[in-house]
Protein backbone atom coordinates (compact mmCIF):
# COMPACT_ATOMS: atom_id res chain seq x y z
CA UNK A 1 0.00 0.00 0.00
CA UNK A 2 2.99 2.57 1.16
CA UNK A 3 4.71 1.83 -2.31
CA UNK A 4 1.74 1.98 -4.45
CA UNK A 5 0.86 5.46 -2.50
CA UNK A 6 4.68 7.01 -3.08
CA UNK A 7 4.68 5.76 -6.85
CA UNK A 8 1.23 7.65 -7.18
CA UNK A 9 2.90 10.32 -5.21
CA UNK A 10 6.05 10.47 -7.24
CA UNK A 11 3.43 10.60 -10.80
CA UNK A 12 1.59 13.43 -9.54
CA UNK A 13 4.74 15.28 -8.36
CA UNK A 14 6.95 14.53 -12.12
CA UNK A 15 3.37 15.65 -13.72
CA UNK A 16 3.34 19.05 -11.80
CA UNK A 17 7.34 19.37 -11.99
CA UNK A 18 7.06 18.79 -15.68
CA UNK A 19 4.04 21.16 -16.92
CA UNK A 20 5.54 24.44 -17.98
CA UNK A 21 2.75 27.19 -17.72
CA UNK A 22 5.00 29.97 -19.32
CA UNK A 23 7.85 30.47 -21.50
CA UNK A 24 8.72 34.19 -21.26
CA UNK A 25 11.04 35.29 -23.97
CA UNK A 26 11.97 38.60 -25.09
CA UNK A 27 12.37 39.25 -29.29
CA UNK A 28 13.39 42.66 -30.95
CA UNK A 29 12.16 43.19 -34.24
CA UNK A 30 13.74 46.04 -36.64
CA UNK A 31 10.87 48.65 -37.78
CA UNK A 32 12.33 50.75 -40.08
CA UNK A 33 9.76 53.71 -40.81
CA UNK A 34 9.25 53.78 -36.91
CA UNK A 35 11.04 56.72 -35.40
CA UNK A 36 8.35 58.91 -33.89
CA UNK A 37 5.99 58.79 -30.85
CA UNK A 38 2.64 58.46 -33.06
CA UNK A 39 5.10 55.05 -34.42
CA UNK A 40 5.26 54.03 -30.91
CA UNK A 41 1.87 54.20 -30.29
CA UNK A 42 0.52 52.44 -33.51
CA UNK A 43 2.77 49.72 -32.77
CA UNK A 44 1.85 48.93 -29.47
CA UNK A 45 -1.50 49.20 -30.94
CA UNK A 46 -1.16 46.39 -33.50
CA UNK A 47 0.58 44.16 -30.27
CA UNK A 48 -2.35 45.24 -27.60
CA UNK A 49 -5.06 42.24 -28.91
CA UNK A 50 -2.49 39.64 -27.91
CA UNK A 51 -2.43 37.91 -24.53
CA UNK A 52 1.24 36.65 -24.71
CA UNK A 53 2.21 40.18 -24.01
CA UNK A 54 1.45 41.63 -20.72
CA UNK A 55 -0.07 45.34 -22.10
CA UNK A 56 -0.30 46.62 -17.99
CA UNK A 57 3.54 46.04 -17.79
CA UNK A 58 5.53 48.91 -19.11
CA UNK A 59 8.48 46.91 -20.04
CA UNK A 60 6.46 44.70 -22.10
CA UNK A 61 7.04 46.70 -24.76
CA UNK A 62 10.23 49.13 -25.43
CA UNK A 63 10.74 51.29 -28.54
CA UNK A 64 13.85 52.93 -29.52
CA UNK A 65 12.77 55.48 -31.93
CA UNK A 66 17.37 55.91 -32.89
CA UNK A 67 17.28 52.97 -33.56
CA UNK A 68 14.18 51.97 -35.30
CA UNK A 69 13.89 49.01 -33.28
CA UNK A 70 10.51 47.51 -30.76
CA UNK A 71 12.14 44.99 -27.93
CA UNK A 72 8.96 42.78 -26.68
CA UNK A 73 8.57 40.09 -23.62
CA UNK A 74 5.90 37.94 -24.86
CA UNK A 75 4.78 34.38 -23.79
CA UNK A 76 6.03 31.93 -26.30
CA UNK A 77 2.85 29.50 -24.97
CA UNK A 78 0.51 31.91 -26.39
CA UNK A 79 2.08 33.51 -29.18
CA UNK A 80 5.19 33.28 -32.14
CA UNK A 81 7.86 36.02 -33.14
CA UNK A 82 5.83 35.58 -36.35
CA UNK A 83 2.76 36.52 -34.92
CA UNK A 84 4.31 39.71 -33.72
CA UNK A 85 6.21 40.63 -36.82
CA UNK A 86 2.89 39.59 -39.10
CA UNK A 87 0.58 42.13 -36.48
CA UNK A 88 3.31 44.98 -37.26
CA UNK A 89 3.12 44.17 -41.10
CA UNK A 90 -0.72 44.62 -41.03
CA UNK A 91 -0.47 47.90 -38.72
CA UNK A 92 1.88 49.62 -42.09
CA UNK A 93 5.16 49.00 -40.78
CA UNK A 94 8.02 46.44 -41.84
CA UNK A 95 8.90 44.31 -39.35
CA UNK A 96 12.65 42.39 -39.71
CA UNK A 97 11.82 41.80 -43.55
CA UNK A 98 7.93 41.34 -43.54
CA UNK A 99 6.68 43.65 -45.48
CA UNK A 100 3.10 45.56 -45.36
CA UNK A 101 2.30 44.65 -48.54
CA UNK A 102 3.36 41.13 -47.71
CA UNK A 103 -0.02 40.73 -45.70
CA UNK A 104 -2.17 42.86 -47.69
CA UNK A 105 -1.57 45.82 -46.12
CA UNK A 106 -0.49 49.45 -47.26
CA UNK A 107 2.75 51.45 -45.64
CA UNK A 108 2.43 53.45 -42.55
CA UNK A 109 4.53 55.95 -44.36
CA UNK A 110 6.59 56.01 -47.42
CA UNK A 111 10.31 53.59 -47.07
């Protein structure tokens, strides 16, 4: 009985143990007509319907107009780096190579 209890024991705990819940991960993604405020706003826009990316936490989301460049945390559980750079693509901007157009979408501004 105390065996067949501690195996149980041992499945639960190895089940528990094993069950990752969230994969944090941070991915910067090169947005080349981005460089103003108004940018910064539309792309955090495009990002806000997503779950994987905690919206309340400031960090979540960094842009650095200089260097035309949007670092996000996301959780890779609930979404993909291509998810994020397709979102951008739609919202006008090119996002590390995928185009607006790419997705059916026209330019934020002109390249």
């Amino acid at each position: 009985m105390n065996r067949l209890f501690l195996g149980l024991l041992c499945v639960a705990a190895l089940a528990v143990a094993g069950c990752r819940r969230v994969d944090e991960r941070t991915f910067t993604v090169d947005v080349p007509q981005a460089s103003t405020a108004a940018d910064e706003q539309a792309l955090r826009a495009a990002l806000a319907v997503y779950g994987g990316i905690n919206a309340k936490d400031p960090t979540a989301i960094v842009f650095d107009a200089a260097k035309h460049q949007l670092t996000v945390r996301y959780d890779s559980m609930q979404l993909a780096k291509k998810n994020i750079e397709i979102s951008l693509a739609k919202a006008g901007f090119t996002a590390n190579g995928v185009t607006p157009e790419s997705v059916g979408a026209k330019p934020a501004k002109a390249q």
